[in-house]
Protein backbone atom coordinates (compact mmCIF):
# COMPACT_ATOMS: atom_id res chain seq x y z
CA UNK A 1 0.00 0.00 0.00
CA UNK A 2 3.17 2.38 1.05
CA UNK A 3 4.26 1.96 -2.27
CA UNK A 4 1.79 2.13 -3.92
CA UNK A 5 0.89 5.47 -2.54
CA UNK A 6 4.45 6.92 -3.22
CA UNK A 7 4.09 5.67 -6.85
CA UNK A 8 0.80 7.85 -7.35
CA UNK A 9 1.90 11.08 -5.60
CA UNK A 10 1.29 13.96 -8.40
CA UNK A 11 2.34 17.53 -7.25
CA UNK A 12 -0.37 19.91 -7.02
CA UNK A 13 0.32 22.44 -9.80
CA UNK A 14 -2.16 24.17 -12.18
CA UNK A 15 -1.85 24.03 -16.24
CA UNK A 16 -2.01 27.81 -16.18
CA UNK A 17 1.33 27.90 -13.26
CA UNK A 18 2.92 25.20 -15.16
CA UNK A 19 3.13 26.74 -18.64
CA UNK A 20 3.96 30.06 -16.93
CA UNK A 21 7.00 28.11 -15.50
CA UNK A 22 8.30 26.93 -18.81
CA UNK A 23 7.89 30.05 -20.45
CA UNK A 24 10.46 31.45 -17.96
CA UNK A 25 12.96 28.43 -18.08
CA UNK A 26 12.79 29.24 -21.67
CA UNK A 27 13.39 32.67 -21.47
CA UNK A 28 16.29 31.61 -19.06
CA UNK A 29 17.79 29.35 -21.27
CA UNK A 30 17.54 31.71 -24.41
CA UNK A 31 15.08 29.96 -26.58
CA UNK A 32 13.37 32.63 -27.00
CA UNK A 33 11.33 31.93 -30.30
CA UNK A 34 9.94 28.59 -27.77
CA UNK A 35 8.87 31.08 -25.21
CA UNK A 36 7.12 33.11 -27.87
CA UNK A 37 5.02 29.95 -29.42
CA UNK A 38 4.64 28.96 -25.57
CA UNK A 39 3.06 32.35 -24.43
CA UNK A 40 0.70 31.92 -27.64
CA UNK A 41 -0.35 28.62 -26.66
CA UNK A 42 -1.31 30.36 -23.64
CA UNK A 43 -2.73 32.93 -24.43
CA UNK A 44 -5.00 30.48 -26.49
CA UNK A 45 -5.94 28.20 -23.89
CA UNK A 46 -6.53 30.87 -21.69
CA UNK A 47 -9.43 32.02 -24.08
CA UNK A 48 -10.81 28.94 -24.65
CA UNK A 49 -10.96 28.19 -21.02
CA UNK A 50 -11.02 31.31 -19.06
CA UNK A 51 -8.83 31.05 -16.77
CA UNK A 52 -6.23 27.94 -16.75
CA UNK A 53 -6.62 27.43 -12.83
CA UNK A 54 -7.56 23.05 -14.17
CA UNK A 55 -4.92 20.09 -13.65
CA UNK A 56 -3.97 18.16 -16.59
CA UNK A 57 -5.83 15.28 -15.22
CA UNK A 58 -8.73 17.25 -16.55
CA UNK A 59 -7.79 17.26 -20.12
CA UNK A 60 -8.89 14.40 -21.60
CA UNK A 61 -9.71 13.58 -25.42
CA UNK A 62 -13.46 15.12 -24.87
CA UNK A 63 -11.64 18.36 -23.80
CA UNK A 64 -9.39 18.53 -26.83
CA UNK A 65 -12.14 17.78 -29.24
CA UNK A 66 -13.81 20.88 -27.79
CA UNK A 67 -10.95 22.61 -27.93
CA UNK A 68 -10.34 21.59 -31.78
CA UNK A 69 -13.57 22.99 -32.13
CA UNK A 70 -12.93 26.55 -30.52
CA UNK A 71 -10.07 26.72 -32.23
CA UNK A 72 -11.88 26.35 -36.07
CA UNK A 73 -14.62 28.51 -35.13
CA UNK A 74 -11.69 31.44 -34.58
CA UNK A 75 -10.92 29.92 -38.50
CA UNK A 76 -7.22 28.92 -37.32
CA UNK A 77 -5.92 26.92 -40.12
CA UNK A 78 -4.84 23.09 -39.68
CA UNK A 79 -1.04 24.14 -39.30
CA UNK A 80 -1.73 26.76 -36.70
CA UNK A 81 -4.32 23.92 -34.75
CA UNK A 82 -1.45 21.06 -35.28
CA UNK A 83 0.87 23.85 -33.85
CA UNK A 84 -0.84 24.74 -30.77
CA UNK A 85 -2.16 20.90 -29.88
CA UNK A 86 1.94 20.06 -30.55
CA UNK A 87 2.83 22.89 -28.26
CA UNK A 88 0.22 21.21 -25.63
CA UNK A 89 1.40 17.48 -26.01
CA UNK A 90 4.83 18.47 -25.28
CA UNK A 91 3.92 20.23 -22.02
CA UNK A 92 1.65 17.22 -21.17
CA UNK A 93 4.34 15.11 -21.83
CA UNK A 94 6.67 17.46 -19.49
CA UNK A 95 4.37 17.35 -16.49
CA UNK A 96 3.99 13.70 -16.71
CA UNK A 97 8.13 13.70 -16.01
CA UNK A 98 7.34 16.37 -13.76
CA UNK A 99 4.90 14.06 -11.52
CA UNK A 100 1.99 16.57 -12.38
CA UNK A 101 0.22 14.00 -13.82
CA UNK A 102 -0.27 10.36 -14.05
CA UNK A 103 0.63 8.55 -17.64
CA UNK A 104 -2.42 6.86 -17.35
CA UNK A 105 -4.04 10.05 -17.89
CA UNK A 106 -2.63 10.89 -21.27
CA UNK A 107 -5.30 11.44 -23.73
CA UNK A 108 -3.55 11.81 -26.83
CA UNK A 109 -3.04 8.32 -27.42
CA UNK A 110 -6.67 8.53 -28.51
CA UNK A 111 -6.98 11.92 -30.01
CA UNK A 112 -4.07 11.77 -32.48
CA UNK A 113 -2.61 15.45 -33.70
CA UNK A 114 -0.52 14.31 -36.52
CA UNK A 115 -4.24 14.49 -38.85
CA UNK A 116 -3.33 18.34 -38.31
CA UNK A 117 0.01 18.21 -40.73
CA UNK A 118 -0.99 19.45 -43.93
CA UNK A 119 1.51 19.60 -46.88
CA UNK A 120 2.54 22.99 -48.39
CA UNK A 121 3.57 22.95 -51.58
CA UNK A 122 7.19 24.93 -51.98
CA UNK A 123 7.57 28.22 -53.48
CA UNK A 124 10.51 30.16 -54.23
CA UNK A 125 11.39 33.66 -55.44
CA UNK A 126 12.22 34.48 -59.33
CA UNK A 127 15.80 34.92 -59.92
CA UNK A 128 14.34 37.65 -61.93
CA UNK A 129 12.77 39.05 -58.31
CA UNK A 130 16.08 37.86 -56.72
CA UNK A 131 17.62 40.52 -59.36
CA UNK A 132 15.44 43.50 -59.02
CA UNK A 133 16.22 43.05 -55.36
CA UNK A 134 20.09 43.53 -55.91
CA UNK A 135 19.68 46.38 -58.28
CA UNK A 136 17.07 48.81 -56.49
CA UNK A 137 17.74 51.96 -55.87
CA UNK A 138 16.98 52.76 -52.04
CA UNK A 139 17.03 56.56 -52.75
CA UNK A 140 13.99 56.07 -54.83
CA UNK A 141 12.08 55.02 -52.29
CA UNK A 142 12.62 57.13 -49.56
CA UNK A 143 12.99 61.09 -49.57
CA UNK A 144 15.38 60.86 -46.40
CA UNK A 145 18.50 58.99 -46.24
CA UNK A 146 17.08 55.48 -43.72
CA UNK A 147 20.12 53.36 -42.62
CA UNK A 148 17.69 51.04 -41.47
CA UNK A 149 16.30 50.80 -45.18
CA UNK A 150 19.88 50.15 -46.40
CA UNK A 151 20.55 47.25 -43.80
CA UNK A 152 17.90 45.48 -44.49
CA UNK A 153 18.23 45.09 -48.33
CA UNK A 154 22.03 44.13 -47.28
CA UNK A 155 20.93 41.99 -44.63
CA UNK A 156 18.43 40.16 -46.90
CA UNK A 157 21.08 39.80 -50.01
CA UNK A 158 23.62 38.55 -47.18
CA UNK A 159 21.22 35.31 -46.45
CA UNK A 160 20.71 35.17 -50.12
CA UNK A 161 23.85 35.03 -51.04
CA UNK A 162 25.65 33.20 -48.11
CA UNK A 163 23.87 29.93 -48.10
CA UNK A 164 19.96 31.20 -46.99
CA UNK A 165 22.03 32.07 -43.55
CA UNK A 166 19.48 32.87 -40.63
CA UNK A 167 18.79 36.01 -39.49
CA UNK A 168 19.57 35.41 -35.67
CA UNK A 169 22.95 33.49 -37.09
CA UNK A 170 23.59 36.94 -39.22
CA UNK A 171 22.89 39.10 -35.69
CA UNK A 172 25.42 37.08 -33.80
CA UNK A 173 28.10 37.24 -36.32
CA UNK A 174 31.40 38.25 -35.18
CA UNK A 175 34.61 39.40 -37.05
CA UNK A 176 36.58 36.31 -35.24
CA UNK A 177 33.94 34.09 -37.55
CA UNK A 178 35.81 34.93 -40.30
CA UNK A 179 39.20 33.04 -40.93
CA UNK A 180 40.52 31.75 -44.33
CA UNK A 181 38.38 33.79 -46.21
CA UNK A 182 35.65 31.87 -44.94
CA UNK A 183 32.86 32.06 -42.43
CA UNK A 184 32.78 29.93 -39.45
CA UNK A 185 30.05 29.43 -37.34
CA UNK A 186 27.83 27.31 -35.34
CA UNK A 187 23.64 27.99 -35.97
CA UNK A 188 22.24 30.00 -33.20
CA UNK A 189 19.07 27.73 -32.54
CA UNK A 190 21.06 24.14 -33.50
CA UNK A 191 24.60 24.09 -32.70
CA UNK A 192 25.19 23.16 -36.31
CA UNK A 193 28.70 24.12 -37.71
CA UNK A 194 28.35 26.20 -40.50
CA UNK A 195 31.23 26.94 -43.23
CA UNK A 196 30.65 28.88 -46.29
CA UNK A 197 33.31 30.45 -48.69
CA UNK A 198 32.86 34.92 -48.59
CA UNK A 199 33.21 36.07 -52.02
CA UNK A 200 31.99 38.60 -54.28
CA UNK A 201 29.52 40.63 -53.16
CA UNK A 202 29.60 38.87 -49.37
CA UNK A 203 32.68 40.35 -48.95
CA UNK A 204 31.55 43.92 -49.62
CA UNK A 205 28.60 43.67 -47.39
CA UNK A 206 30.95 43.28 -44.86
CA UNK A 207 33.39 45.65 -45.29
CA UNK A 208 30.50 48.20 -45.78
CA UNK A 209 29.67 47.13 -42.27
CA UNK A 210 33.42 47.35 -40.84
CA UNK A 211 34.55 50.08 -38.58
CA UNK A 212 38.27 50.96 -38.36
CA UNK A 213 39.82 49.33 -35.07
CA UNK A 214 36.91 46.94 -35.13
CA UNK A 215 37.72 43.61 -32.74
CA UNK A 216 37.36 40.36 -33.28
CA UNK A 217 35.17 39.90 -30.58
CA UNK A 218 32.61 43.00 -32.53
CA UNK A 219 29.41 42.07 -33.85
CA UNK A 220 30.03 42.37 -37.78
CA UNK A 221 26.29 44.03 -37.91
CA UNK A 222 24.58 46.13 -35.97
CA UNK A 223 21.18 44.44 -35.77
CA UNK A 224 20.66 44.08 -32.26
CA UNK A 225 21.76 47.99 -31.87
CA UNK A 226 18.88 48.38 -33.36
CA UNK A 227 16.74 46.07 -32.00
CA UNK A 228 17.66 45.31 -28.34
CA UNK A 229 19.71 47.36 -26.62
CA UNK A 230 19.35 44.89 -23.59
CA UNK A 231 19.94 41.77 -25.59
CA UNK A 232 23.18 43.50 -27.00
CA UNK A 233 24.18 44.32 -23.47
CA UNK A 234 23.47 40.40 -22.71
CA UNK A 235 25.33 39.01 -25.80
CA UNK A 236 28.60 41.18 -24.94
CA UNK A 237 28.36 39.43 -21.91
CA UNK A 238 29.23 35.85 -23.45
């Protein structure tokens, strides 16, 4: 009987608490594009339910199916309702490590969420896009000179051109990436090593970007000046 009580003891924690609590180990942690779909998943539930003060041993396949069902009558496509019911079968999965929950309990081995995956079909640019791109003239657009305007067409030919490199990769750049003529890095989000030959027109992007006395340790472009002073602050730091 001992033993069996100590093998069913579930700590008492809310759904609404325990997403909260994720978002922030998240946020922690640096993942913050996870914390973002997290706080949507919230934000969703939170709507459909009023107020997320339930245990996950209520949430049972009858409770998704209404949930599937509040979710089409806001006319969320398939993706976005495969999305969110992902986002909550990983947390259920979580607090069942967590002993918020008993495995028992799970209810999606009934309701199933991979019916939500719907193909896209791939599209691409036209080179002939791709080349109008490259040869606009940003004073055309804009009476006053916008540096903003200017890094962003850079910024965009610089993932173009360098292997459809990720923005957040791009932010994080630094001048000690490049060695050999090459850039060096490992993918923000991944770990992935990355290592790409910088010719051509890479090359001047750069240098447009390159202050004298610049360190190796300097960010090659000043996104997150722009964006966050905070985050820059933060990424200084490591």
């Amino acid at each position: 009987s001992l033993v069996d009580k100590m093998e069913n003891t579930v700590v008492p924690q809310t759904v609404g608490e325990y997403l909260l609590k994720q978002i922030e180990i998240m946020k922690v942690e640096k993942r913050i594009g996870n914390a973002k779909v997290y706080r949507s998943t919230y934000n969703s539930l939170f709507a459909f339910c009023g107020n997320l003060n339930i245990s996950f041993a209520s949430i049972d396949s009858a409770w998704l199916r209404r949930y599937e069902t509040f979710l089409r009558s806001r006319e969320n496509s398939s993706n976005t309702i495969g999305i969110r019911f992902r986002e909550l079968r990983a947390l259920y999965n979580k607090a069942i490590e967590d002993n918020l929950v008993h495995e028992k309990n799970y209810p999606f081995k009934r309701f199933k969420v991979a019916r939500f995956s719907k193909k896209t079909s791939k599209r691409a640019i036209k080179k002939e896009d791709i080349k109008r791109i490259m040869n606009v003239d940003l004073r055309l657009i804009t009476k006053y000179h916008s540096p903003l305007l200017y890094l962003s067409k850079d910024l965009f030919l610089f993932s173009y051109l360098g292997c459809g490199i990720n923005l957040i990769d791009i932010a994080y750049l630094r001048y000690e990436n490049i060695t050999e003529n090459r850039l060096r890095f490992n993918r923000h989000k991944t770990g992935q090593p990355i290592n790409f030959a910088l010719q051509g027109q890479l090359r001047e992007i750069i240098l447009k970007y390159t202050k004298e006395g610049c360190s190796p340790k300097d960010f090659i472009f000043p996104i997150l000046d722009y964006c966050c002073p905070i985050k820059l602050f933060e990424a200084k730091q490591n």
